[in-house]
C-alpha atoms as a PDB file:
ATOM      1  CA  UNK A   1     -80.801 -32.138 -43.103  1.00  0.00           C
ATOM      2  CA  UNK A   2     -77.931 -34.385 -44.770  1.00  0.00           C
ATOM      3  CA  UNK A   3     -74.929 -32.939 -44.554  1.00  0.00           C
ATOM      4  CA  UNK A   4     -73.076 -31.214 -47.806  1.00  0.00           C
ATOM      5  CA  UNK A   5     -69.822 -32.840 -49.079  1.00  0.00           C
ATOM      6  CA  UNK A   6     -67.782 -29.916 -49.346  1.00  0.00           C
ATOM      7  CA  UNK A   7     -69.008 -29.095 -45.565  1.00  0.00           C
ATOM      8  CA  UNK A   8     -67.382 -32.792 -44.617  1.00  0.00           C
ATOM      9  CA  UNK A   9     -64.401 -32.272 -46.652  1.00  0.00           C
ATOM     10  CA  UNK A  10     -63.776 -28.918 -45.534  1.00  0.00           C
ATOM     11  CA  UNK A  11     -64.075 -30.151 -42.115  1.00  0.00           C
ATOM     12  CA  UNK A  12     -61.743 -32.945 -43.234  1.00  0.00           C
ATOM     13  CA  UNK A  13     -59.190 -30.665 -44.638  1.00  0.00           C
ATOM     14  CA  UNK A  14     -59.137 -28.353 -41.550  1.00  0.00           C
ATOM     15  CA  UNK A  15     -58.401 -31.873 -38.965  1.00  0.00           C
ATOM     16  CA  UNK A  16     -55.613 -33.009 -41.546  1.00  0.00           C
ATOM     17  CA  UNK A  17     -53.887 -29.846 -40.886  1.00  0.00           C
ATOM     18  CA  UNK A  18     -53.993 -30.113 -37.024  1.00  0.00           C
ATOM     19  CA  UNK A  19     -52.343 -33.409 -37.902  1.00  0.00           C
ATOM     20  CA  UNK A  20     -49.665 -32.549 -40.035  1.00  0.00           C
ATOM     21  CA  UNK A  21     -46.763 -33.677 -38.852  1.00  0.00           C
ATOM     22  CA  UNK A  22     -44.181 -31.535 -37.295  1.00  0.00           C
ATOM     23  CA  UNK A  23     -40.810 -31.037 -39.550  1.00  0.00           C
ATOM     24  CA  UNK A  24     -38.090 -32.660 -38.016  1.00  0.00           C
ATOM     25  CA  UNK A  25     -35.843 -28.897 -37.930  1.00  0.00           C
ATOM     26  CA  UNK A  26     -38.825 -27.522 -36.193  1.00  0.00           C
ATOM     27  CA  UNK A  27     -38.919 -30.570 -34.191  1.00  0.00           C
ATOM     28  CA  UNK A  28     -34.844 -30.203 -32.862  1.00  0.00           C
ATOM     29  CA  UNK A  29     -35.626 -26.362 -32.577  1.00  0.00           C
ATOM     30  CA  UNK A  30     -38.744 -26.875 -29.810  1.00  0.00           C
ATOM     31  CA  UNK A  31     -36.126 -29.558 -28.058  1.00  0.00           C
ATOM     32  CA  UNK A  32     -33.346 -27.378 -28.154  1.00  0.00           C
ATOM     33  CA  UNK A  33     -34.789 -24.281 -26.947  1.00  0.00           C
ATOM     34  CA  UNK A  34     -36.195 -26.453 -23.493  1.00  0.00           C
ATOM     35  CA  UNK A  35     -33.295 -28.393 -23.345  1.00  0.00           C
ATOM     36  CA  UNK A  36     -31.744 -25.357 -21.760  1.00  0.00           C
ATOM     37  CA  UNK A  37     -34.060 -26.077 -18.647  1.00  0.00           C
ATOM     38  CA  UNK A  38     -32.069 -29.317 -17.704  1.00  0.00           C
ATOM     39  CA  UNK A  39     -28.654 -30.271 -17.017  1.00  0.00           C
ATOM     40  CA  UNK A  40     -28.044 -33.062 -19.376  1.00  0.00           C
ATOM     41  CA  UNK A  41     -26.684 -36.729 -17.933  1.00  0.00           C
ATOM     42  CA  UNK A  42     -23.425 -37.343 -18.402  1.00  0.00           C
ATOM     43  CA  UNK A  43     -24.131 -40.318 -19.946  1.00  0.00           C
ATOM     44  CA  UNK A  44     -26.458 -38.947 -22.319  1.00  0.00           C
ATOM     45  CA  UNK A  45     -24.550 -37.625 -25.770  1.00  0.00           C
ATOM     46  CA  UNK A  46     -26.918 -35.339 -27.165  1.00  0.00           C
ATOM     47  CA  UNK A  47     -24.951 -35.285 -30.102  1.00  0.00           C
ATOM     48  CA  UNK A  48     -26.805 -39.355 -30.477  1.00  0.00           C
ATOM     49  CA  UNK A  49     -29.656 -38.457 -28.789  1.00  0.00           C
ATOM     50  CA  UNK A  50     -30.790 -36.115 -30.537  1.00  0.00           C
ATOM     51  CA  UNK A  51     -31.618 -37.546 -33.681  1.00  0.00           C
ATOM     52  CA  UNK A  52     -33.853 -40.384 -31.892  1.00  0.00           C
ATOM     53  CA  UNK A  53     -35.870 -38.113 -29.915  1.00  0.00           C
ATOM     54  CA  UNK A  54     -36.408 -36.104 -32.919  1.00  0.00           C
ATOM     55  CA  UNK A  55     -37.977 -39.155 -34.825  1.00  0.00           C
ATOM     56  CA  UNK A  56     -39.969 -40.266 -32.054  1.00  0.00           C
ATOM     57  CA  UNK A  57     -41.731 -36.844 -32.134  1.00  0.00           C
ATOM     58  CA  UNK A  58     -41.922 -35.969 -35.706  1.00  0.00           C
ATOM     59  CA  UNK A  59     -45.247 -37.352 -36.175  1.00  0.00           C
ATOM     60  CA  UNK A  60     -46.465 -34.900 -33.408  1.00  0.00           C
ATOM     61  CA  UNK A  61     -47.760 -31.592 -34.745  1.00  0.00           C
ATOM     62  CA  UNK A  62     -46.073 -28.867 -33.458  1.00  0.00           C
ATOM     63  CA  UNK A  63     -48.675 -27.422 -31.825  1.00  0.00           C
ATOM     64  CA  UNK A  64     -48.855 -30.420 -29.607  1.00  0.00           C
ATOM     65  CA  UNK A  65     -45.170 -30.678 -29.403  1.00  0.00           C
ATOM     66  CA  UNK A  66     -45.162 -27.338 -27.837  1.00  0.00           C
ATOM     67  CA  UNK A  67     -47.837 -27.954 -25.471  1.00  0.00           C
ATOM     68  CA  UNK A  68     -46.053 -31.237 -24.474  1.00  0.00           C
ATOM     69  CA  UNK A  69     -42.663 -29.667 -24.040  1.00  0.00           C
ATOM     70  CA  UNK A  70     -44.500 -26.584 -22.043  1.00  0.00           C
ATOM     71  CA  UNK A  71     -45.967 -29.393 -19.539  1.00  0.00           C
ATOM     72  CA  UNK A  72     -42.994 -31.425 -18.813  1.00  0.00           C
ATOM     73  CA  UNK A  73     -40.704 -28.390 -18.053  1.00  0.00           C
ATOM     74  CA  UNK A  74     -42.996 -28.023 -14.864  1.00  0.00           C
ATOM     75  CA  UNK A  75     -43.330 -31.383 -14.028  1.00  0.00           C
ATOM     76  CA  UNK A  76     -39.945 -33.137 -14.686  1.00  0.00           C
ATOM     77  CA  UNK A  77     -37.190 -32.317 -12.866  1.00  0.00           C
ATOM     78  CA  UNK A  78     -34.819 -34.438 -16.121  1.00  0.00           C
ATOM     79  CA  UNK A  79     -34.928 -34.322 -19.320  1.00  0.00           C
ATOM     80  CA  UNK A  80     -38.002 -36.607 -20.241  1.00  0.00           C
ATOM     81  CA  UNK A  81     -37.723 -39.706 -22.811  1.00  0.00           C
ATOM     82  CA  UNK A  82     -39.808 -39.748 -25.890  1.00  0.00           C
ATOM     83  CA  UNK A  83     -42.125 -41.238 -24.496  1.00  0.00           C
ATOM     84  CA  UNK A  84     -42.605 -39.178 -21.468  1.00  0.00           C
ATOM     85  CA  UNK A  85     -43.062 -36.010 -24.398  1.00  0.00           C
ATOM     86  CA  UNK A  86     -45.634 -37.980 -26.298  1.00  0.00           C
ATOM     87  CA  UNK A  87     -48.098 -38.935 -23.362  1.00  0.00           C
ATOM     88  CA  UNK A  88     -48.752 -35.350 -22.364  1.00  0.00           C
ATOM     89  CA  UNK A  89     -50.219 -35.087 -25.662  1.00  0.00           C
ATOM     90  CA  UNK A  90     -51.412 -38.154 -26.273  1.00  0.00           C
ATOM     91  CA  UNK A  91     -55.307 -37.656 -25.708  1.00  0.00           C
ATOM     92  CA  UNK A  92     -55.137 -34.575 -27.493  1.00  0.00           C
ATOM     93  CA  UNK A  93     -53.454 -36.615 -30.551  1.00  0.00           C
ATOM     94  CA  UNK A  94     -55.180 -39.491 -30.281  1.00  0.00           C
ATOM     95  CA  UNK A  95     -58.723 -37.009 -30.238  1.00  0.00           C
ATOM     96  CA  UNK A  96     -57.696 -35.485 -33.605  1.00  0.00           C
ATOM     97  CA  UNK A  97     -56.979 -38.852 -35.307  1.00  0.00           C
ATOM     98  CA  UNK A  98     -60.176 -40.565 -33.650  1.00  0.00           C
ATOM     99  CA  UNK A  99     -62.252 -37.075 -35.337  1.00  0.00           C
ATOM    100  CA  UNK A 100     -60.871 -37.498 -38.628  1.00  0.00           C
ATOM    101  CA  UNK A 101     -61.819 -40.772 -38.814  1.00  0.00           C
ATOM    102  CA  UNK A 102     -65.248 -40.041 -37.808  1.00  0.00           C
ATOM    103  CA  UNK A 103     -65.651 -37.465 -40.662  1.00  0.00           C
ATOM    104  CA  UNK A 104     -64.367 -39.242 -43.579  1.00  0.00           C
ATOM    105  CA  UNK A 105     -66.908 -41.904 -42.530  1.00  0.00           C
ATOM    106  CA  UNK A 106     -69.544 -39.411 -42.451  1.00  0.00           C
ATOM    107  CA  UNK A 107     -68.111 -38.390 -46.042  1.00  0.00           C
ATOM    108  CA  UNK A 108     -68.479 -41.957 -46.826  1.00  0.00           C
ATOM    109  CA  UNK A 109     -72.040 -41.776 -45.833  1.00  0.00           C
ATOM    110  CA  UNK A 110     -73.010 -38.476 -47.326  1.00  0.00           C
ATOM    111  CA  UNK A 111     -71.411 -39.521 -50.707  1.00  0.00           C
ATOM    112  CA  UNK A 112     -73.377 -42.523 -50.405  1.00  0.00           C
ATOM    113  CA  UNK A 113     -76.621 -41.094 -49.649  1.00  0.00           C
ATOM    114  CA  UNK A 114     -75.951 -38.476 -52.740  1.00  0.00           C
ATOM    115  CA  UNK A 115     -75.446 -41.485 -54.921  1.00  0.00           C
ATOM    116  CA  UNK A 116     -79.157 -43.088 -53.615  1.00  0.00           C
ATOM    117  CA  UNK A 117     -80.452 -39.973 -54.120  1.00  0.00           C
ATOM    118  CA  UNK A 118     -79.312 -39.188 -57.726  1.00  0.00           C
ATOM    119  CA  UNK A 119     -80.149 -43.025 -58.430  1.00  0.00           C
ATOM    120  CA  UNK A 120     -83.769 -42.368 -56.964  1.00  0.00           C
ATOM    121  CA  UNK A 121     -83.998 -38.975 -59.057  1.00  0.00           C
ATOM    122  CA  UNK A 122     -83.042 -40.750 -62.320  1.00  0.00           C
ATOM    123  CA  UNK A 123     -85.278 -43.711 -61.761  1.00  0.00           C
ATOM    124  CA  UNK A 124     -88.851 -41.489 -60.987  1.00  0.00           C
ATOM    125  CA  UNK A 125     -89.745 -40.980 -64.467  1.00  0.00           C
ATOM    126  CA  UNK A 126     -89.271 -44.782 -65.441  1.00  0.00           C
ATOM    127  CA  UNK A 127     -91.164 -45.485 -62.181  1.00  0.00           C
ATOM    128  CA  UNK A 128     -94.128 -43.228 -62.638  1.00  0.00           C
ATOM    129  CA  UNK A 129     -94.715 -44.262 -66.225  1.00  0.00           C
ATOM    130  CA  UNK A 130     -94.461 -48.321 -64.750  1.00  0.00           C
ATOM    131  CA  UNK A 131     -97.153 -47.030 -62.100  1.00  0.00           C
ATOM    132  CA  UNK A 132     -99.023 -45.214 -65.289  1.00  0.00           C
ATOM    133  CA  UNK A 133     -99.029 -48.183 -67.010  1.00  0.00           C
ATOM    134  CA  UNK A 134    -100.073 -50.888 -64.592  1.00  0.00           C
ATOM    135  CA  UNK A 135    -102.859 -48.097 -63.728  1.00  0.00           C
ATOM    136  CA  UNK A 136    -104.394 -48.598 -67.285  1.00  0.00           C
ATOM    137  CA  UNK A 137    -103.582 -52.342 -67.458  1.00  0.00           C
ATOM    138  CA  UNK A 138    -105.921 -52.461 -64.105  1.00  0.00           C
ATOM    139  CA  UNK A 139    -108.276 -50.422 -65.693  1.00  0.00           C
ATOM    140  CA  UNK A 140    -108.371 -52.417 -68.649  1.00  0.00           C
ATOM    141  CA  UNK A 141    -108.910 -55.477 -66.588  1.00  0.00           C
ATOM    142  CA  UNK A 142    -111.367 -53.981 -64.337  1.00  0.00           C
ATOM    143  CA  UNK A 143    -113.892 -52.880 -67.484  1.00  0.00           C
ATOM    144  CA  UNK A 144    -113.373 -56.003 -68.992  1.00  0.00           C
ATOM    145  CA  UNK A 145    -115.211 -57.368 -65.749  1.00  0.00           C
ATOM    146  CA  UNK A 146    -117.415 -55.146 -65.661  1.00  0.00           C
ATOM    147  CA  UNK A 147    -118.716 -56.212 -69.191  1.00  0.00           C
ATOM    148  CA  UNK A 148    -118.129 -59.458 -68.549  1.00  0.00           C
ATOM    149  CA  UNK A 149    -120.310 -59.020 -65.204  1.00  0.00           C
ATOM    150  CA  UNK A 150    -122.873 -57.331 -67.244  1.00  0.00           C
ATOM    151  CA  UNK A 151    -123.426 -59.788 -70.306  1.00  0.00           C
ATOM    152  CA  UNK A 152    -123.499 -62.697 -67.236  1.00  0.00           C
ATOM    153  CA  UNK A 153    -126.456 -60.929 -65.695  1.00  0.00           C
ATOM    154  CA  UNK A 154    -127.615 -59.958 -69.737  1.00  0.00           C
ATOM    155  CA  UNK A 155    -127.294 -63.508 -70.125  1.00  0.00           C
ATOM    156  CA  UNK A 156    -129.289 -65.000 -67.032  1.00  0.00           C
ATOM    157  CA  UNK A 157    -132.416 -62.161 -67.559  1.00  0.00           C
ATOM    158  CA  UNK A 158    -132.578 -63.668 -70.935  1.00  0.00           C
ATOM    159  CA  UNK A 159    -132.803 -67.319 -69.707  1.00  0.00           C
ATOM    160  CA  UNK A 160    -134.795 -66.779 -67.084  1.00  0.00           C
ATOM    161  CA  UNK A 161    -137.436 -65.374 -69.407  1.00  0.00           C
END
């Protein structure tokens, strides 16, 4: 059974909010509260930092932020980089990016197949009165034969009289 439109772009709608990106205040506000878990470097002015690691990880939801941040305060014993944040989460991201993909091609597809089928629809009268009509032309052609067939053998009972 094709699938509806609306179904696909509900299902569309509902992915591209897993994906909306975190805020970037929301984004300092998850770092800040677990930054409290690690002594900062001395060599590291979070005053600087801070802004950099927030726009490396404002394209993260904040979902997945969270769930990243929750991992790496059990398994690093510093403050992680960026990058470090983003690849607890990354199969999780990627996952949600690969789906919505997948369903707007399947929108694609469905809106395609509605199109065919609305073309089809609008094209079965014209069709069945084309069929109609080569119907009688054959039938036309096939008693004219028949007559034809008929005065032949009229023809050759008369001759061979």
């Amino acid at each position: 059974m094709p699938v509806s439109l609306d179904d696909v772009d509900g299902a569309i709608a509902v992915v591209e909010r897993m994906l909306a990106p975190a805020k970037p205040e929301d984004v300092a506000v998850v770092l800040g509260k677990t930054l409290v878990m690690w002594t900062p470097p001395k060599e590291l002015n979070l005053q600087d930092a801070m802004p950099l690691y927030v726009h490396a990880l404002s394209d993260l939801p904040i979902d997945l932020l969270r769930s990243a941040m929750a991992k790496v305060t059990k398994s690093c014993e510093f403050f992680p980089r960026p990058a470090t944040i983003r690849d607890q989460v990354a199969s999780e991201f990627s996952a949600r990016r690969h789906t919505l993909s997948r369903l707007k091609a399947a929108r694609g597809k469905a809106a395609h197949e509605q199109a065919l089928e609305r073309q089809r629809q609008e094209r079965a009268p014209a069709k069945a009165a084309e069929v109609r009509e080569i119907g009688e032309r054959l039938r036309a052609m096939s008693d004219g034969m028949v007559a034809r067939t008929k005065a032949m053998k009229g023809g050759a009972m008369r001759a061979a009289e």
